[in-house]
N, C-alpha and C. Protein backbone atom coordinates (compact mmCIF):
# COMPACT_ATOMS: atom_id res chain seq x y z
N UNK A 1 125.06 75.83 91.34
CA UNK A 1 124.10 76.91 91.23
C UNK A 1 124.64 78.16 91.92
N UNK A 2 124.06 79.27 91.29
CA UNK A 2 125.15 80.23 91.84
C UNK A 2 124.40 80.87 93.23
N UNK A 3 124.72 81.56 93.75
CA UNK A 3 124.02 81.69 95.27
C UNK A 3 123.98 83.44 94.90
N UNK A 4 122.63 83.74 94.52
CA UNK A 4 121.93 84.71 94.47
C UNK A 4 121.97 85.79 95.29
N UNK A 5 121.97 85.68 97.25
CA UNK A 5 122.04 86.16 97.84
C UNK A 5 123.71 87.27 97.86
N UNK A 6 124.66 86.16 97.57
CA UNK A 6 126.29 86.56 97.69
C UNK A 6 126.11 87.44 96.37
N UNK A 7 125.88 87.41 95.13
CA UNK A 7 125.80 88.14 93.87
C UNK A 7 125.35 89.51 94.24
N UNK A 8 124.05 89.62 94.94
CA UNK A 8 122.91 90.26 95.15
C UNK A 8 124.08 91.74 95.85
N UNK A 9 125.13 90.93 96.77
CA UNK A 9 125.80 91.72 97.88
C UNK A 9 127.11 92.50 97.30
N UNK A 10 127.35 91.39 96.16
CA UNK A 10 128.72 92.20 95.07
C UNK A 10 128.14 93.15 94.41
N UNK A 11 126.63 92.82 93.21
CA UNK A 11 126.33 94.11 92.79
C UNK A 11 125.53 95.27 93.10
N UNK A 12 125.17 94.67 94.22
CA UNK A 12 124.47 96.56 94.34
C UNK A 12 125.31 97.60 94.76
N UNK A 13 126.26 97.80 95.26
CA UNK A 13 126.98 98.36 95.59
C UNK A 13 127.48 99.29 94.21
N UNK A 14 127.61 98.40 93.24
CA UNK A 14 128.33 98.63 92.07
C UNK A 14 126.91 99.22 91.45
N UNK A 15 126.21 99.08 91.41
CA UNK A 15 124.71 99.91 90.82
C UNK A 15 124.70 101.19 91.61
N UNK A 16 124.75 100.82 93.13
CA UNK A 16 124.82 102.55 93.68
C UNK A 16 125.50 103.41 93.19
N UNK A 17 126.54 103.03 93.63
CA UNK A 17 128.57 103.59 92.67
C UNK A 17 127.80 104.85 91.28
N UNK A 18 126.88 103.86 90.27
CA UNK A 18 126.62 105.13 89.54
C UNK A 18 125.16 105.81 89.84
N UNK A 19 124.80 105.46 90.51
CA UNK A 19 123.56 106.12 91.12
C UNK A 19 121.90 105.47 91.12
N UNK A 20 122.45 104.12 90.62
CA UNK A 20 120.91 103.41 90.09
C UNK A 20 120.98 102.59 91.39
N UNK A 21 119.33 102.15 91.45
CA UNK A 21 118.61 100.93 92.57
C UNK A 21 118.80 99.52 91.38
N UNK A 22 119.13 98.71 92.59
CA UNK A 22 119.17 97.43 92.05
C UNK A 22 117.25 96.93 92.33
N UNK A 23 116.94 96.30 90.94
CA UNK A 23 115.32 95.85 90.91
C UNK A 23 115.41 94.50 91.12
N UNK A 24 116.57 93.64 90.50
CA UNK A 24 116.74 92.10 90.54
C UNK A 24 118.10 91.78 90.45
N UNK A 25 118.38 90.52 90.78
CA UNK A 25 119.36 89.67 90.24
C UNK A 25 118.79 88.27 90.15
N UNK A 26 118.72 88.14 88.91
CA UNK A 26 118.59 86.16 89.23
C UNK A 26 119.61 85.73 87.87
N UNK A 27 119.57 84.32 87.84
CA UNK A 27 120.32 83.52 86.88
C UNK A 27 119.07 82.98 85.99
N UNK A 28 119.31 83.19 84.97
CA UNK A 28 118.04 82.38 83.97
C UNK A 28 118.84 81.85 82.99
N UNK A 29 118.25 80.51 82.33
CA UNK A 29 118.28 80.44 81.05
C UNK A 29 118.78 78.78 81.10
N UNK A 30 118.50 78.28 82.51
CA UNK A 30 119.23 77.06 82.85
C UNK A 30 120.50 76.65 82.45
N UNK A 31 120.83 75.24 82.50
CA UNK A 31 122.11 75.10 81.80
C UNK A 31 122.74 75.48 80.56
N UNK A 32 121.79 75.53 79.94
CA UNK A 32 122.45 75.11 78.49
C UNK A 32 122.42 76.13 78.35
N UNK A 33 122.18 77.93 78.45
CA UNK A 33 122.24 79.03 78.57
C UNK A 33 122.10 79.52 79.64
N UNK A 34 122.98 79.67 80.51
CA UNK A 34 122.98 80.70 82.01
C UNK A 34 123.22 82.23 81.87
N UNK A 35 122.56 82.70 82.45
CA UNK A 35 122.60 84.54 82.20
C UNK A 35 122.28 84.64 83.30
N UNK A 36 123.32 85.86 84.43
CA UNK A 36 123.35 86.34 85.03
C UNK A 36 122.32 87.75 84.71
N UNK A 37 121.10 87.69 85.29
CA UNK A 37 120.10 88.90 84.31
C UNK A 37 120.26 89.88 85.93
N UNK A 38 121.04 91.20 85.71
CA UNK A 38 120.68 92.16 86.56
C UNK A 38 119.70 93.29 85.74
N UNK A 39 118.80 93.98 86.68
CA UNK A 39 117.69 94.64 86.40
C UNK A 39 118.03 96.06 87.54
N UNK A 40 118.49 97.34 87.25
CA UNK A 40 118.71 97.91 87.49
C UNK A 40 117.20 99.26 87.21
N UNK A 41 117.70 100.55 88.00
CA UNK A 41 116.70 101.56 87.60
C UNK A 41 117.34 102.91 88.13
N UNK A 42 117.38 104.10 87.32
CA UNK A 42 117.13 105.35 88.48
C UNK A 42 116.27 105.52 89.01
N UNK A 43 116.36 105.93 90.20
CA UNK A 43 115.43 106.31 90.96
C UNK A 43 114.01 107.32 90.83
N UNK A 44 114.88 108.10 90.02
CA UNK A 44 114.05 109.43 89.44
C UNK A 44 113.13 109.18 88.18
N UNK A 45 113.72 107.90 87.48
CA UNK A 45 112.97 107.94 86.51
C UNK A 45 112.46 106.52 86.24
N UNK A 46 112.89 105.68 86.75
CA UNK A 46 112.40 104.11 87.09
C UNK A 46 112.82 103.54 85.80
N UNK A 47 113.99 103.91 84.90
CA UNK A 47 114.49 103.41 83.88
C UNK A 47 115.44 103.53 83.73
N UNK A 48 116.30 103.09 83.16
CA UNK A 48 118.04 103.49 82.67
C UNK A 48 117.86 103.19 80.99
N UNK A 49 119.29 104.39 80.03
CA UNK A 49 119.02 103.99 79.34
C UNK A 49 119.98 103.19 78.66
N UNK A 50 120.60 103.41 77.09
CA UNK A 50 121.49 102.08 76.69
C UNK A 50 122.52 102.53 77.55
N UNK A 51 123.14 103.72 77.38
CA UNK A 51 124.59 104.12 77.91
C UNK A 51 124.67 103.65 79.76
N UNK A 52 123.28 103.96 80.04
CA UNK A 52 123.49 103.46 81.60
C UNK A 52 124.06 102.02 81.76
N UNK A 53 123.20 101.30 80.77
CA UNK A 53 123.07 100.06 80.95
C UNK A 53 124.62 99.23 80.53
N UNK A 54 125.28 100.21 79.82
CA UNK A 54 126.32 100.11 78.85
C UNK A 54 127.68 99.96 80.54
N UNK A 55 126.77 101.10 81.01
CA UNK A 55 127.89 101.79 82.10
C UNK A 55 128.20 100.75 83.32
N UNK A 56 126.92 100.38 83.43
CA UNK A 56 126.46 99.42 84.80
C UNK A 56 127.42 97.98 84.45
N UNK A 57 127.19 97.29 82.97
CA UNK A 57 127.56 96.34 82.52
C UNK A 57 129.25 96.54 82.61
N UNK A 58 129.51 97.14 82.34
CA UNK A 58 131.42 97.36 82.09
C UNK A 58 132.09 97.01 83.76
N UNK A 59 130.86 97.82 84.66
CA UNK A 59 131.24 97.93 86.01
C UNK A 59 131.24 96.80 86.65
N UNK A 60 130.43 95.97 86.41
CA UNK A 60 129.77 94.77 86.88
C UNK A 60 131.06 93.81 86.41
N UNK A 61 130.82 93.38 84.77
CA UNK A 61 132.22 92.82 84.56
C UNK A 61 133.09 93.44 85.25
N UNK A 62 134.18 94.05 85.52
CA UNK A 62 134.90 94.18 85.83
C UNK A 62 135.11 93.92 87.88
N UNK A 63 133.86 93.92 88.55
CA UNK A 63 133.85 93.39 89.76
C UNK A 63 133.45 91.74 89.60
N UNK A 64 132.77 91.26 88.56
CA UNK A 64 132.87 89.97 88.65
C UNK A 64 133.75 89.02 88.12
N UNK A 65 134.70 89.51 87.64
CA UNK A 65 135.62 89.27 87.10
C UNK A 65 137.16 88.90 88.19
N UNK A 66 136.97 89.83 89.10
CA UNK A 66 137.83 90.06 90.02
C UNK A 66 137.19 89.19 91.17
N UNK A 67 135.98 89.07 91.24
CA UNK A 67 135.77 88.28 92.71
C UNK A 67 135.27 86.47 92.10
N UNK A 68 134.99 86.43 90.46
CA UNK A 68 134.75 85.20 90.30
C UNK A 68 133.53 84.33 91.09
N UNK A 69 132.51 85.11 90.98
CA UNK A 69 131.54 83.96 92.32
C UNK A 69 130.84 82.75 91.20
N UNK A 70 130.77 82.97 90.42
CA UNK A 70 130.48 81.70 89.61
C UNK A 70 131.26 81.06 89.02
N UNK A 71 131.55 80.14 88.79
CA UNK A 71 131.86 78.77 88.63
C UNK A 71 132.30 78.37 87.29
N UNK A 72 131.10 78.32 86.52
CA UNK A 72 130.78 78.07 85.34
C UNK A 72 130.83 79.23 84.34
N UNK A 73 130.72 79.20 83.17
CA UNK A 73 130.75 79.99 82.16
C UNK A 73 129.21 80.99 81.92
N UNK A 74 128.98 81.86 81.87
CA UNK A 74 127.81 82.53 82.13
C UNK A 74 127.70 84.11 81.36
N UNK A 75 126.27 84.63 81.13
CA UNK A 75 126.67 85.83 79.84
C UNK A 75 125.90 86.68 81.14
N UNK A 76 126.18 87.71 81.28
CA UNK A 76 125.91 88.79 81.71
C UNK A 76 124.78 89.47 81.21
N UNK A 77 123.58 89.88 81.39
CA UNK A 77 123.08 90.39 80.72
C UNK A 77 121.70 91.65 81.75
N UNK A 78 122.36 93.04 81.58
CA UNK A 78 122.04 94.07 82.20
C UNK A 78 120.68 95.19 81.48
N UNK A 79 119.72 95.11 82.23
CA UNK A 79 118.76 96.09 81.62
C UNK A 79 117.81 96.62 82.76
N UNK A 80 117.04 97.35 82.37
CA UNK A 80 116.08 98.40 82.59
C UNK A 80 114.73 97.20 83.23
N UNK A 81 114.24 97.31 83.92
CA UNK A 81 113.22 96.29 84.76
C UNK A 81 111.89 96.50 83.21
N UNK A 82 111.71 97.45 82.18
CA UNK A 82 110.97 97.33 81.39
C UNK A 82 109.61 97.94 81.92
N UNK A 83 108.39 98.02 80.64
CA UNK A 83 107.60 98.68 81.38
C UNK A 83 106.58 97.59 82.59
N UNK A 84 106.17 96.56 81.69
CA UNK A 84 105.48 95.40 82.75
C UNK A 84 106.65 94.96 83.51
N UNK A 85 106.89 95.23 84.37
CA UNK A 85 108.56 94.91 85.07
C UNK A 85 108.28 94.52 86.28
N UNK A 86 109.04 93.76 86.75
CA UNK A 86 108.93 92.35 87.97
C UNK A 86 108.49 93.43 89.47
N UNK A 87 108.12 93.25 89.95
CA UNK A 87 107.91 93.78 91.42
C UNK A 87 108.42 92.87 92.43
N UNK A 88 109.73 93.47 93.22
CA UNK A 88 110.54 92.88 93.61
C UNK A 88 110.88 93.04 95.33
N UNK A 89 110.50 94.50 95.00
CA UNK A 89 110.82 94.80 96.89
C UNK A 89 109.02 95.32 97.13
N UNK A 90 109.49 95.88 98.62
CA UNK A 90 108.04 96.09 98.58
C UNK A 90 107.94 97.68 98.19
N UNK A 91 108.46 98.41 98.75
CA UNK A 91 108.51 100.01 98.36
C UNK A 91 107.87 99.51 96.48
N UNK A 92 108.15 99.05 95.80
CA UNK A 92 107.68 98.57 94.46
C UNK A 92 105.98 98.42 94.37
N UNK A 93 105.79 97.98 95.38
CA UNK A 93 104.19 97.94 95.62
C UNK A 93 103.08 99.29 95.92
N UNK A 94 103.84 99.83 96.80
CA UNK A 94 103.54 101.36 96.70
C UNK A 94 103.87 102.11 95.76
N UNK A 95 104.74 102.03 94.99
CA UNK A 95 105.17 102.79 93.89
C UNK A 95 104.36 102.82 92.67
N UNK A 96 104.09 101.46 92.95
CA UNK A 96 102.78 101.34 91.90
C UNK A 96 101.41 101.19 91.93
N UNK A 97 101.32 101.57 93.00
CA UNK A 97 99.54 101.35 92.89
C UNK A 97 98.65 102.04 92.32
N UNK A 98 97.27 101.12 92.20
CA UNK A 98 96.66 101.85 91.30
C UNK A 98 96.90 101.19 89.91
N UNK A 99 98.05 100.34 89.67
CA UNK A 99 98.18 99.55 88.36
C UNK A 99 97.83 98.11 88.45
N UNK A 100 97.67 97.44 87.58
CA UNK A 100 96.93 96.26 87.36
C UNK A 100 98.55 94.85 87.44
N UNK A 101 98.33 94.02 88.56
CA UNK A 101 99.79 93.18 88.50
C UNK A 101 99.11 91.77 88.54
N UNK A 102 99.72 91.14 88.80
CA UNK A 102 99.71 89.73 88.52
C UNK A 102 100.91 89.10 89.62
N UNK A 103 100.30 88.37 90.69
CA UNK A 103 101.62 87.81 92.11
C UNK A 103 100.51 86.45 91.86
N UNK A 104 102.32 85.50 92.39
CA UNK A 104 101.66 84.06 92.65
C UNK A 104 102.22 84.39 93.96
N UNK A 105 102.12 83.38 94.72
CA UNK A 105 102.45 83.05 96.20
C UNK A 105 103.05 81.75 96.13
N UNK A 106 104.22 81.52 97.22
CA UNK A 106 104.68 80.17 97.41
C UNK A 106 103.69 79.08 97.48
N UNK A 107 102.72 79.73 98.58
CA UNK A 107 101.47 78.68 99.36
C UNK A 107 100.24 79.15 99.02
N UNK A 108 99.64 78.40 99.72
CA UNK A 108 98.24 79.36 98.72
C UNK A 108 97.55 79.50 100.10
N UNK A 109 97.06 81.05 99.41
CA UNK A 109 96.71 81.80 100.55
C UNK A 109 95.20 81.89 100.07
N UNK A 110 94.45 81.21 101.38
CA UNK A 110 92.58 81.75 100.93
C UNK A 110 92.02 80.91 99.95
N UNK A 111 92.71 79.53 99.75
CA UNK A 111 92.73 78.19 98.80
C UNK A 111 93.17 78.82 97.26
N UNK A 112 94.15 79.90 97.66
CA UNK A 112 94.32 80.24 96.19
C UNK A 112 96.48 80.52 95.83
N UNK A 113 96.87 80.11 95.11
CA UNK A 113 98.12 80.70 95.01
C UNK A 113 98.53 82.42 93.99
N UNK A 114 97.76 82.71 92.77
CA UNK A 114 97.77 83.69 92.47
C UNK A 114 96.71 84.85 92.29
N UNK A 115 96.72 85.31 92.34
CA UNK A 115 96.16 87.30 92.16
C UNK A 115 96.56 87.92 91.23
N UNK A 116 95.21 88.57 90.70
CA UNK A 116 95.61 89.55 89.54
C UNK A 116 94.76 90.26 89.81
N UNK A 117 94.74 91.69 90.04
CA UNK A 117 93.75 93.06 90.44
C UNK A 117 95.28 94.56 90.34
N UNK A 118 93.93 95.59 91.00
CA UNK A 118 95.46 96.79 90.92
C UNK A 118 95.73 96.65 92.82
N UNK A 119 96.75 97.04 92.38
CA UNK A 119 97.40 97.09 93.60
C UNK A 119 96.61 98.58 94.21
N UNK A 120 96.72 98.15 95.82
CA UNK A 120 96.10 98.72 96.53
C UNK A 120 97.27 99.19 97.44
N UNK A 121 98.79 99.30 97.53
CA UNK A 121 99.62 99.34 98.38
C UNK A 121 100.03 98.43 99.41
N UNK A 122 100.53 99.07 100.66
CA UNK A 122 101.28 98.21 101.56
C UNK A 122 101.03 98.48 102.21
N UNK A 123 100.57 97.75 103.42
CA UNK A 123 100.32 98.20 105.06
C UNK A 123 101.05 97.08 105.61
N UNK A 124 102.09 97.34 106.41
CA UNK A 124 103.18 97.00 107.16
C UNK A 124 104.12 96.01 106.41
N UNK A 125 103.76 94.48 106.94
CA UNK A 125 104.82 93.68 105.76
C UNK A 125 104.09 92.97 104.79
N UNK A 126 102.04 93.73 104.37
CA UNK A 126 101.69 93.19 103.47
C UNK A 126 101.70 93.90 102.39
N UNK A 127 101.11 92.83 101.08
CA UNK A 127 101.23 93.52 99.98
C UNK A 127 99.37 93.85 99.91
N UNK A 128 98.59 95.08 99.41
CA UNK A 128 97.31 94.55 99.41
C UNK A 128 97.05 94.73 97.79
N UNK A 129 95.63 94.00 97.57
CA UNK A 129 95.35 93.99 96.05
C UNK A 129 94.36 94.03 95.75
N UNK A 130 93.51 94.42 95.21
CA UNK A 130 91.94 93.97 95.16
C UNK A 130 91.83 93.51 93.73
N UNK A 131 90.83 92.46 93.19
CA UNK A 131 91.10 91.44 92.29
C UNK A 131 89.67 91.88 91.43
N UNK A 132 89.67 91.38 90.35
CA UNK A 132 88.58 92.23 89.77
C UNK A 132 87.02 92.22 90.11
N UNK A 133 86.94 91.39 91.19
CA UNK A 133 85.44 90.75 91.88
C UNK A 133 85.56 91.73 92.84
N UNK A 134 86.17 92.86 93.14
CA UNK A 134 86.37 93.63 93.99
C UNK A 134 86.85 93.30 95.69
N UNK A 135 87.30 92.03 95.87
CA UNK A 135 87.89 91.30 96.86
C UNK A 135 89.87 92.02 96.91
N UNK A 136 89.21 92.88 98.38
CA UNK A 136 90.79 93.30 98.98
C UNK A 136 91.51 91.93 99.28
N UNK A 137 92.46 92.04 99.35
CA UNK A 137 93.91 90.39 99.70
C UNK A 137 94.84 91.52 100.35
N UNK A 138 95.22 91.09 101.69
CA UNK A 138 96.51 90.90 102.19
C UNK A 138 97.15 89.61 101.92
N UNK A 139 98.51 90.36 101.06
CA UNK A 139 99.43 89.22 100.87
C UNK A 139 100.89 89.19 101.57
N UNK A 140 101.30 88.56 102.53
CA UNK A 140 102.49 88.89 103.01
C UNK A 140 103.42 88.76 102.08
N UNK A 141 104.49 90.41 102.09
CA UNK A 141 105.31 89.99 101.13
C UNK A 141 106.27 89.10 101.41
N UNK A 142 106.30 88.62 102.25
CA UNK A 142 107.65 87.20 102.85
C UNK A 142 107.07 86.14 102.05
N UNK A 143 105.76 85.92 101.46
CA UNK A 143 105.35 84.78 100.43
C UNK A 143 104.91 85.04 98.93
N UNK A 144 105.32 86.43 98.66
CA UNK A 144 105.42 86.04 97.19
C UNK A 144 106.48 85.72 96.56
N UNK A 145 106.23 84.76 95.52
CA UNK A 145 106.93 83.92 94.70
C UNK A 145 107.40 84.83 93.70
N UNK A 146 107.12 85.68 93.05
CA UNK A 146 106.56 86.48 91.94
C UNK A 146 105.82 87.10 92.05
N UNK A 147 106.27 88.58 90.86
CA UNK A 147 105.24 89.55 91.10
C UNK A 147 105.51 90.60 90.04
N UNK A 148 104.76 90.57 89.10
CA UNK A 148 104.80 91.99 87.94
C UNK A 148 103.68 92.63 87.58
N UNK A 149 103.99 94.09 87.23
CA UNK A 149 103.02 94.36 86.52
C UNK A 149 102.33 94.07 85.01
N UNK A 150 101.06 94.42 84.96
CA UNK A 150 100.17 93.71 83.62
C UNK A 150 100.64 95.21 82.61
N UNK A 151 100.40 95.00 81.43
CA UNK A 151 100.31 95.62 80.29
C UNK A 151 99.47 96.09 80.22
N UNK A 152 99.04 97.60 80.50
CA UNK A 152 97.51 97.71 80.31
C UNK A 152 97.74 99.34 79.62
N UNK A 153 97.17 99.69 79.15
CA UNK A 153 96.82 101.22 78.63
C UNK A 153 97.10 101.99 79.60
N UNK A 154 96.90 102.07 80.59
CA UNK A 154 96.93 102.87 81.96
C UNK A 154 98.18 102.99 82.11
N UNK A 155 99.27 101.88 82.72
CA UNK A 155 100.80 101.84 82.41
C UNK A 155 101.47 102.16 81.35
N UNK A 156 100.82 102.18 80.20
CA UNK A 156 101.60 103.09 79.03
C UNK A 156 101.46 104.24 79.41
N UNK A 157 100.31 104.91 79.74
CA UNK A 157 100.32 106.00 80.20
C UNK A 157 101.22 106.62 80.64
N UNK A 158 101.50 106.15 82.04
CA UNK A 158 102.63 105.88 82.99
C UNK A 158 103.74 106.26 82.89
N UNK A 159 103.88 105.83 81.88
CA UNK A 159 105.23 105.26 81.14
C UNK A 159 105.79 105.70 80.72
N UNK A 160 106.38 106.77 80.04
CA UNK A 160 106.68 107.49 79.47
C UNK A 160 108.42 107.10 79.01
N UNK A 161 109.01 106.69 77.83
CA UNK A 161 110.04 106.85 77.63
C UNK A 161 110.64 108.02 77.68
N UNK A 162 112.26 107.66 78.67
CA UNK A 162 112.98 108.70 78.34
C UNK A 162 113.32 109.58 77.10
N UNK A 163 113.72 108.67 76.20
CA UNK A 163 114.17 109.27 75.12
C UNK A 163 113.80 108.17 74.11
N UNK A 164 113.33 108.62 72.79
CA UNK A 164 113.39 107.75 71.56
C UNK A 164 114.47 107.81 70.67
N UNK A 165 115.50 108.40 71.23
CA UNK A 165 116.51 109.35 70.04
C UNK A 165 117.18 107.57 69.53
N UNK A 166 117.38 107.64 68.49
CA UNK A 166 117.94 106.31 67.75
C UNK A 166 117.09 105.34 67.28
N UNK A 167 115.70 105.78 67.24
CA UNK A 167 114.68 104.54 66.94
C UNK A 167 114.23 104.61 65.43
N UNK A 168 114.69 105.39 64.78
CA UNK A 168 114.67 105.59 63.35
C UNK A 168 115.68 104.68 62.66
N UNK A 169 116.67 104.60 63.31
CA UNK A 169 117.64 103.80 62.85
C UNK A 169 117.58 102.07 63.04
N UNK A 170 116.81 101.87 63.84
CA UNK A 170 116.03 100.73 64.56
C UNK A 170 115.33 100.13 63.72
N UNK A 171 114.41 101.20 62.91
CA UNK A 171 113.08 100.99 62.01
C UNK A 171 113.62 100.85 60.68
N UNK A 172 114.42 101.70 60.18
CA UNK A 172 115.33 101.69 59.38
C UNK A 172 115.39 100.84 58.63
N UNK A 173 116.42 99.48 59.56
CA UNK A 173 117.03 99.32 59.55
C UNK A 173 116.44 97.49 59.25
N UNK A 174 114.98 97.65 59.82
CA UNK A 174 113.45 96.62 59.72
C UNK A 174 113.03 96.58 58.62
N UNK A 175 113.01 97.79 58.10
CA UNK A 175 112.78 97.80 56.91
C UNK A 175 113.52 97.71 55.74
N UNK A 176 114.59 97.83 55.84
CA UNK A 176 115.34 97.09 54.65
C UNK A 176 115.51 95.77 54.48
């Protein structure tokens, strides 16, 4: 299994290099498909687009290539955290509040392991949330398991794509 933490330490560096925050690294897809999934973002705009992603990926191969930390045979696969997109650090919690997420917890906190309400921010090392019964939760972020935001109208809002330029060709392309 590949050790997440050591990965975590090769690529961000290589995400800074072109100016993006690292959002994740994990391995998915178990054996029989392993993917190294990095989740990158600018800062300014909380998205990257293909060419970033294009840019980040070339960079990445080419440092993992050279330091080899996995083992096994594995596909690379680099994108944009998306709009319902994982909440990972805590600055992520403040960034978004006010939107509607969904966190489990390792343990269960208050005889409960998950929460779904809008986020209410961060006060010190918690996460807070209020749930739709109108019940505030401090959740320490040292115990969530998981954590994304919901799909809601409000986050489209939000949301705003950078650019659509090439999506004609997309549709196009559906339709034939």
């Amino acid at each position: 299994m590949a050790d997440i933490a050591a990965l975590t330490r090769l690529i961000e560096p290589e995400a800074k290099a072109l100016g993006f925050d690292l959002v994740r690294v994990a391995m998915i897809g178990g054996t029989s498909d392993p993917t190294l999934q990095v989740m990158a973002e600018r800062p300014d705009t909380r998205q990257l687009t293909i060419d970033d992603c294009a840019d980040l990926s070339r960079r990445l191969s080419d440092a993992l290539d050279a330091a080899d930390p996995i083992a096994d045979a594995y596909r690379l696969e680099v994108s944009s955290p998306g709009i319902d997109r994982p909440l990972t650090r805590l600055k992520d919690f403040d960034d978004w509040k006010g939107h509607e997420a969904r966190i489990t917890l390792a343990e269960k906190l208050d005889g409960r392991k998950q929460f779904k309400g809008d986020l209410d921010g961060v006060e010190g090392a918690d996460v807070t949330i209020v749930t739709q019964d109108g019940t505030r939760h401090a959740l320490p972020f040292a115990s969530i398991e998981s954590a994304k935001l919901a799909l809601t109208d409000r986050l489209i809002a939000a949301t705003q794509p950078l650019s659509s330029e090439g999506a004609e060709e997309f549709e196009a392309e559906e339709n034939d």
